[in-house]
Protein backbone atom coordinates (compact mmCIF):
# COMPACT_ATOMS: atom_id res chain seq x y z
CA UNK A 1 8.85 9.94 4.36
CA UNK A 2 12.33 8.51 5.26
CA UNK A 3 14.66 7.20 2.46
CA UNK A 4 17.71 5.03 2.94
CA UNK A 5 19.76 3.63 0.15
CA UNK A 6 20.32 -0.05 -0.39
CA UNK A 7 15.47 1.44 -1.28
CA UNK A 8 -7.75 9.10 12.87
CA UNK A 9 -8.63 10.75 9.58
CA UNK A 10 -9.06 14.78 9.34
CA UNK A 11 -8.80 16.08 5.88
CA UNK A 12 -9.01 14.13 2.45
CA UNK A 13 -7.74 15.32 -0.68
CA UNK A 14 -4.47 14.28 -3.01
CA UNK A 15 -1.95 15.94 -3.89
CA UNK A 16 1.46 15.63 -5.91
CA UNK A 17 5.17 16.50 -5.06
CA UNK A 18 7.79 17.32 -7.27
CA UNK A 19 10.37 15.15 -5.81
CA UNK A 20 10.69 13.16 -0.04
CA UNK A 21 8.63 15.22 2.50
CA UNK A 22 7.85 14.36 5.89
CA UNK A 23 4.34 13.25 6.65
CA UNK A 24 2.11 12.71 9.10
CA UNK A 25 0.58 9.41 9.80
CA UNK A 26 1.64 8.03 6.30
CA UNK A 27 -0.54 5.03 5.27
CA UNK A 28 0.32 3.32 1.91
CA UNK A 29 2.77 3.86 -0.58
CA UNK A 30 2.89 2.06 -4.36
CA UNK A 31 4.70 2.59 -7.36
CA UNK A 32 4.10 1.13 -10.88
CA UNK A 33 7.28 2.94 -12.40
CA UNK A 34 11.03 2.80 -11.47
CA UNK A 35 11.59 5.91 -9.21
CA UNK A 36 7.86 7.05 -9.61
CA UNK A 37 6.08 6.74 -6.05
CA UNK A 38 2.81 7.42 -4.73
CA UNK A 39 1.89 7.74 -0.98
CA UNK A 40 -1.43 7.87 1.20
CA UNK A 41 -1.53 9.31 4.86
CA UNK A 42 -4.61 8.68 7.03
CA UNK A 43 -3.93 10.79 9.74
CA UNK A 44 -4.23 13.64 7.65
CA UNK A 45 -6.39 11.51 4.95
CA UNK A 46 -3.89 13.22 2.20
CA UNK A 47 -2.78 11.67 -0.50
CA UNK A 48 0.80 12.16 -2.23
CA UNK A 49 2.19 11.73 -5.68
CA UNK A 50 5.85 11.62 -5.92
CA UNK A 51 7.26 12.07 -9.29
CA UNK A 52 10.47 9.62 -10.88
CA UNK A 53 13.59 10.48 -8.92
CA UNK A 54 17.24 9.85 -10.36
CA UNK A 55 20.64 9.53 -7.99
CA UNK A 56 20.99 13.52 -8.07
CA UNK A 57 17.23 14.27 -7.36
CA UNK A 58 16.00 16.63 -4.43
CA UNK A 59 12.57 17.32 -2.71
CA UNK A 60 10.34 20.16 -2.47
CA UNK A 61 8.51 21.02 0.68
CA UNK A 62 5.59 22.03 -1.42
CA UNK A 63 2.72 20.13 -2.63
CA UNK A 64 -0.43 20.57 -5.13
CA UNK A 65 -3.83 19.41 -5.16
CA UNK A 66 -4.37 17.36 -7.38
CA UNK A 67 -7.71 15.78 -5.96
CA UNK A 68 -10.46 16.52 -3.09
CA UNK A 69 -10.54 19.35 -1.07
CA UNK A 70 -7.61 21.60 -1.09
CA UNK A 71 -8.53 22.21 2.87
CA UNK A 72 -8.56 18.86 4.02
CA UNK A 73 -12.52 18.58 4.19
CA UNK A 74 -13.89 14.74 4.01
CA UNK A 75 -16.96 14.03 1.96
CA UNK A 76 -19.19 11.62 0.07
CA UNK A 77 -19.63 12.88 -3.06
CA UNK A 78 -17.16 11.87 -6.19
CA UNK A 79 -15.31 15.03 -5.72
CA UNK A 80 -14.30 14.36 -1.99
CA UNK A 81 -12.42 11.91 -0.36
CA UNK A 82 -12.78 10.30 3.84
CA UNK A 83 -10.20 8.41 4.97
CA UNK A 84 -7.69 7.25 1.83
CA UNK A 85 -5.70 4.74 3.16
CA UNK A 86 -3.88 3.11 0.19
CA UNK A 87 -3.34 3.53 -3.29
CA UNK A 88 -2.23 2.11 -6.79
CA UNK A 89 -0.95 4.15 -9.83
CA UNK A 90 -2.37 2.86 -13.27
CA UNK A 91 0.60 4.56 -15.56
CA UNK A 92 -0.66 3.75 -19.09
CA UNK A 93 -4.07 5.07 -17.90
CA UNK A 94 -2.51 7.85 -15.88
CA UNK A 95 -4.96 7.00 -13.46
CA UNK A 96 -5.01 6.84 -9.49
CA UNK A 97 -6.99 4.15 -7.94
CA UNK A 98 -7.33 4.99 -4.15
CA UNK A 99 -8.99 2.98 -1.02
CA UNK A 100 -11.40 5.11 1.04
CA UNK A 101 -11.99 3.77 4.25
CA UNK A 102 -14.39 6.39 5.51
CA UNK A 103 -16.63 5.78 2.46
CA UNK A 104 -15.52 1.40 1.49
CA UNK A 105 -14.84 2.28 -1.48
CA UNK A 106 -12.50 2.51 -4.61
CA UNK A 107 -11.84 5.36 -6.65
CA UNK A 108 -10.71 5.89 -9.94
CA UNK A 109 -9.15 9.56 -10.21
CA UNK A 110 -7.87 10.21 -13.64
CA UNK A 111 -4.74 12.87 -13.86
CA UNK A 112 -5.38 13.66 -17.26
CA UNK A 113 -7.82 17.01 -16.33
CA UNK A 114 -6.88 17.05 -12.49
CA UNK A 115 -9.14 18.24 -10.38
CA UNK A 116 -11.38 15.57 -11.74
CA UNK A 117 -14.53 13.62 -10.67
CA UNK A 118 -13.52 9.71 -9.43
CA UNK A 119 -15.60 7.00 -10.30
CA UNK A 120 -16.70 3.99 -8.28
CA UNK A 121 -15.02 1.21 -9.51
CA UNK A 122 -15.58 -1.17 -6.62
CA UNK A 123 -17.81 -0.97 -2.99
CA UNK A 124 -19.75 2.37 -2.07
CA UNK A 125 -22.67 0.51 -0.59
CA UNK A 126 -22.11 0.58 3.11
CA UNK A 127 -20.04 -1.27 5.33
CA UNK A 128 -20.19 -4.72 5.42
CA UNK A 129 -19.22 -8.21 3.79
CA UNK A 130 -21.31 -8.76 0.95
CA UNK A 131 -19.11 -8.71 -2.08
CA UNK A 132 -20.22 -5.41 -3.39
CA UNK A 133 -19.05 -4.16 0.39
CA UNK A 134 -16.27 -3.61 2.30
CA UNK A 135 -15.77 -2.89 6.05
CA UNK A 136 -11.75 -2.04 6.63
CA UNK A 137 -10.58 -1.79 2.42
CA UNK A 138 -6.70 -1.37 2.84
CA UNK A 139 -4.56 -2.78 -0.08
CA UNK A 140 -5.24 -2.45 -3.29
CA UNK A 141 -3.84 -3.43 -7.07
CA UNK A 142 -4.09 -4.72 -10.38
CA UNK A 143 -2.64 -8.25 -12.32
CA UNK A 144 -2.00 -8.09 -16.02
CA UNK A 145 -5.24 -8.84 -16.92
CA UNK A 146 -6.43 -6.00 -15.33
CA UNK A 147 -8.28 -7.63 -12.23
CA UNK A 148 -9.04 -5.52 -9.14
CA UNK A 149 -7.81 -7.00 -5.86
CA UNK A 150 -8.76 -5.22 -2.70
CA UNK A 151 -7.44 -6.85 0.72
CA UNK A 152 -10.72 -6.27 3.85
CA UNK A 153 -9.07 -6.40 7.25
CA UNK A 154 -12.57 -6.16 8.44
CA UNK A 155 -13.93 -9.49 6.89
CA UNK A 156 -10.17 -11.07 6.94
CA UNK A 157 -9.87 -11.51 2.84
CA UNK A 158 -9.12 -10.26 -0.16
CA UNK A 159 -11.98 -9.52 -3.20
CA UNK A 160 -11.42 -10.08 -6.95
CA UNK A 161 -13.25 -8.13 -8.82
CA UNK A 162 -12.83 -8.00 -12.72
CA UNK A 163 -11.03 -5.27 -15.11
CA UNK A 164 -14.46 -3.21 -16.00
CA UNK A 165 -16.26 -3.73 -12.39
CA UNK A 166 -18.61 -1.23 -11.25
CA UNK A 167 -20.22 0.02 -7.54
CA UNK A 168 -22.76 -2.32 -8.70
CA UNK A 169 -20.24 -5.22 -9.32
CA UNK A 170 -20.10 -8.07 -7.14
CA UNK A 171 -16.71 -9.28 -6.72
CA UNK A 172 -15.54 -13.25 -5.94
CA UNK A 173 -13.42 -14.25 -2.71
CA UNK A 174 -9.65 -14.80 -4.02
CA UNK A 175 -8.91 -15.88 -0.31
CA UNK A 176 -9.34 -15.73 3.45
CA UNK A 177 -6.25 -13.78 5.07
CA UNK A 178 -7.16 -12.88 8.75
CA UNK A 179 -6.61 -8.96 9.08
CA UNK A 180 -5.60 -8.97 5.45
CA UNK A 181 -3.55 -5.47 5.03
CA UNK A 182 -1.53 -4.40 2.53
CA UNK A 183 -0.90 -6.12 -0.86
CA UNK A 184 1.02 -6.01 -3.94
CA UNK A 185 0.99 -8.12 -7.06
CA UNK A 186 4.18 -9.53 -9.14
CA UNK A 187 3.32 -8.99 -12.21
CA UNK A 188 5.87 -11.36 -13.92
CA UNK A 189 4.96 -14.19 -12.75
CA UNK A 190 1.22 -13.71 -10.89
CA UNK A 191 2.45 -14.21 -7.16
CA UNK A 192 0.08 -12.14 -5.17
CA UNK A 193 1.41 -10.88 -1.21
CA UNK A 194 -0.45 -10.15 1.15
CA UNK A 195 0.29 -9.30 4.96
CA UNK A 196 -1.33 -10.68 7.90
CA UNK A 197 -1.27 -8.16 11.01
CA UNK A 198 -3.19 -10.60 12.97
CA UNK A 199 -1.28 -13.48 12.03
CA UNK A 200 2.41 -11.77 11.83
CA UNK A 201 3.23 -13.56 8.99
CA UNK A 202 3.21 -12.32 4.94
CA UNK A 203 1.55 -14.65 2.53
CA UNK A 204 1.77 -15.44 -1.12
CA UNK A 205 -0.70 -16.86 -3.70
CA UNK A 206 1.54 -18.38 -6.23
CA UNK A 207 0.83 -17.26 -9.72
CA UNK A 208 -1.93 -15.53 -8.03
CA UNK A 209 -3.71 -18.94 -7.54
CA UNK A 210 -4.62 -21.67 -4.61
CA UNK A 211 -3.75 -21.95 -1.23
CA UNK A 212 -1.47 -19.26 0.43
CA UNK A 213 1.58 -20.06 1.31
CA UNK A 214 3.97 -17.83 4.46
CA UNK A 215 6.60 -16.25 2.24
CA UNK A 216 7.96 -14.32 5.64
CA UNK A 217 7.04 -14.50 9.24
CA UNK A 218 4.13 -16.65 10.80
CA UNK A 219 6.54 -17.88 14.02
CA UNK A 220 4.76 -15.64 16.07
CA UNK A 221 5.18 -12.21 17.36
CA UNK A 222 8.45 -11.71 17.95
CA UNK A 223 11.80 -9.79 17.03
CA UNK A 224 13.67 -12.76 16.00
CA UNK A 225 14.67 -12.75 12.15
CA UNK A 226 12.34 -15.23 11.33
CA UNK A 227 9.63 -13.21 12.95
CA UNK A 228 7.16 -10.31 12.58
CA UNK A 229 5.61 -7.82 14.94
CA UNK A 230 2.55 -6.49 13.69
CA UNK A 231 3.31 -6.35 10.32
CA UNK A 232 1.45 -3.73 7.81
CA UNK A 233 2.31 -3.66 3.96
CA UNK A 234 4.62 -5.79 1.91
CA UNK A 235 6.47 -4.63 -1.35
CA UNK A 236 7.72 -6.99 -3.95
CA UNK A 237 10.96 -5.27 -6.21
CA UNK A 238 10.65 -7.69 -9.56
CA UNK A 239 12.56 -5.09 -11.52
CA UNK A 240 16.12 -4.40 -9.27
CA UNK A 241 16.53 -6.65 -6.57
CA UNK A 242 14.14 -9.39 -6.42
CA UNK A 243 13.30 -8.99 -3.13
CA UNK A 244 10.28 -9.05 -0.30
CA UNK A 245 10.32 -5.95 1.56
CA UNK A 246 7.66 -5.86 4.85
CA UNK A 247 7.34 -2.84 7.19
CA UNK A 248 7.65 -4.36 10.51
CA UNK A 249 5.61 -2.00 12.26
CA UNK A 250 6.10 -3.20 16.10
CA UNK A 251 9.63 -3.67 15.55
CA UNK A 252 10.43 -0.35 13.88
CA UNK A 253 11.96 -1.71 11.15
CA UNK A 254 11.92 -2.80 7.81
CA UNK A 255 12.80 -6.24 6.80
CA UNK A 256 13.71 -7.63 3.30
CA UNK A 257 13.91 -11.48 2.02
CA UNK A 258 14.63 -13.39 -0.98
CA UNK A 259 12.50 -14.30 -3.67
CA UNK A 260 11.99 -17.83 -2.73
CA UNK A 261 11.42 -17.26 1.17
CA UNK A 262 9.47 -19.18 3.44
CA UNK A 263 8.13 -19.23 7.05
CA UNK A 264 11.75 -20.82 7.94
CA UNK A 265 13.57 -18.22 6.02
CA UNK A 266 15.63 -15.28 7.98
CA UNK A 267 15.10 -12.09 6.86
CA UNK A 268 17.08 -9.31 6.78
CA UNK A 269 17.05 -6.05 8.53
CA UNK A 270 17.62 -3.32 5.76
CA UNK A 271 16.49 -0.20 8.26
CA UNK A 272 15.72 0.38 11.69
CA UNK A 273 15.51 -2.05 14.33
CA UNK A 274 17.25 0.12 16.68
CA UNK A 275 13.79 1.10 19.05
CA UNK A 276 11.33 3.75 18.46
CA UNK A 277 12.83 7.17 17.91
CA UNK A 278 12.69 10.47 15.54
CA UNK A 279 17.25 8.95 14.89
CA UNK A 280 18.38 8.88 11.59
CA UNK A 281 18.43 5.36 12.05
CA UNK A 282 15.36 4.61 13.77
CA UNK A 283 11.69 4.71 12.85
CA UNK A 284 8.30 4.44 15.15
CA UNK A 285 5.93 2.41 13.67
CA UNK A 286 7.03 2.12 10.04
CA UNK A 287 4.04 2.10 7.43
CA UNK A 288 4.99 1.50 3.97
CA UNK A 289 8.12 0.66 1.85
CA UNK A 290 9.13 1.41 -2.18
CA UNK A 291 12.57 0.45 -4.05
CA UNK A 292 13.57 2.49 -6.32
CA UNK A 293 15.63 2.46 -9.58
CA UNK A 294 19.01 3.29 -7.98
CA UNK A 295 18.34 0.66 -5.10
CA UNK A 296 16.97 3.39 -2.33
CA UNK A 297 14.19 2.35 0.21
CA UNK A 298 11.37 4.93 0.82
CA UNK A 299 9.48 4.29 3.95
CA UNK A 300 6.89 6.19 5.81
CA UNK A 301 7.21 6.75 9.21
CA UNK A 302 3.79 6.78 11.65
């Protein structure tokens, strides 16, 4: 994980760090707290906790189990992970709710008693698009209702499923995004993102409702400001700076807009963009991006 200030799976298991770390392969990273992050990593299927930072914190090179196997071993049952690939943090519940590609499912891991047993709270019933199944589960989070969205790059759309949903819970089609990635949720006000790989674009469903609308890219693949190159996860900041922040994978960097942006709206590169390198200042393939409380980007680096 790289920070800057302005802010083929193997093993399965989570675990948490004190305070960045450099990872392999890093595949989603979420926060529901100022400072507090969380990260995924398929190529390594391991799963990070990051604990809230301050201006003067520093980062251990050592991390803890906190779920799965402490080797790295994949499995089925409720005490294993295969594949996590993104990830939400439920705070008041102290709760981890992770996407498992390897099994389509979602997990709820509670921290309370760590290791614990997860529960099913959505898929586990093969791959596929029914709408108790998922083929390529990616993004994942909560609106303040409680509601379960889950974006399938597989079936190009994102699921619904309600606050108390089950593995035997069918869930309802919010929309049709094609290769629907990452997604996050703002909670004050509804707007639900979601990023298009296929598509290069980043949509929003306004007060998490209707028809989407681009809120950055969708000019084609390009390296323009206006454009995207295979785009991967999208990270709203309602608390600091109000703005859209999308890993721009193909371009090695990271972009941010305004609140209000639009497919005509130039973005803003806020790190990288300078080529694919190990540089201080250059990334290859960035996969996710957090903000925290003292305005510093966390991104992982593929």
């Amino acid at each position: 994980m790289i920070t800057t200030t302005g802010k083929g799976p193997t093993t399965s298991m989570l675990t948490t760090i004190k305070s960045s770390t450099t990872t392999v392969e890093p595949g989603s990273t979420t926060t529901t707290e100022p400072g507090s992050t969380t990260t995924t990593e398929p190529g390594s299927t391991t799963t990070q906790a990051v604990c809230t930072v301050s201006s003067q914190s520093t980062w251990s090179q050592t991390a803890t189990t906190v779920f799965g196997s402490p080797t790295g071993a994949s499995g089925s049952t409720l005490s294993l992970l295969n594949s996590p690939i993104g990830m939400y943090y439920d705070e008041p519940k102290n709760t981890l709710i992770v996407t498992e590609y390897g099994n389509k499912r979602i997990l709820q891991i509670s921290l309370n008693n760590s290791p614990s047993v997860g529960t099913v709270i959505a898929g586990g019933n093969g791959a596929g698009c029914k709408m108790n199944q998922f083929t390529t589960n990616i993004g994942v989070g909560f609106d303040s209702s409680g509601q379960l969205y889950v974006s399938d790059a597989g079936c190009n759309r994102v699921i619904r499923f309600p606050s108390n949903s089950t593995s035997t819970t069918s869930g309802t089609l919010f929309g049709n995004i094609s290769d629907s990635q990452d997604l996050c949720i703002n909670p004050l006000t509804g707007d639900l993102y979601v990023v298009s790989y296929a598509n290069n674009a980043v949509y929003k469903f306004v007060n998490g409702s209707g028809s989407p609308v681009v809120a950055a890219g969708g000019n084609g693949y390009g390296n323009a400001l206006n454009q995207l190159a295979g785009p991967n996860s999208v990270y709203y900041d309602y608390l600091y700076t109000h703005s859209l922040y999308v890993t721009d994978n193909d371009n090695h960097r990271v972009m941010k807009y305004p609140s209000d942006s639009t497919r005509a709206t130039n973005g803003t590169v806020v790190a990288g963009g300078k080529g694919a390198g190990s540089g201080a200042n250059q990334f290859n393939r960035p996969r996710t991006v957090l903000v925290d409380s003292q305005g510093t980007l966390y991104i992982s680096d593929g």
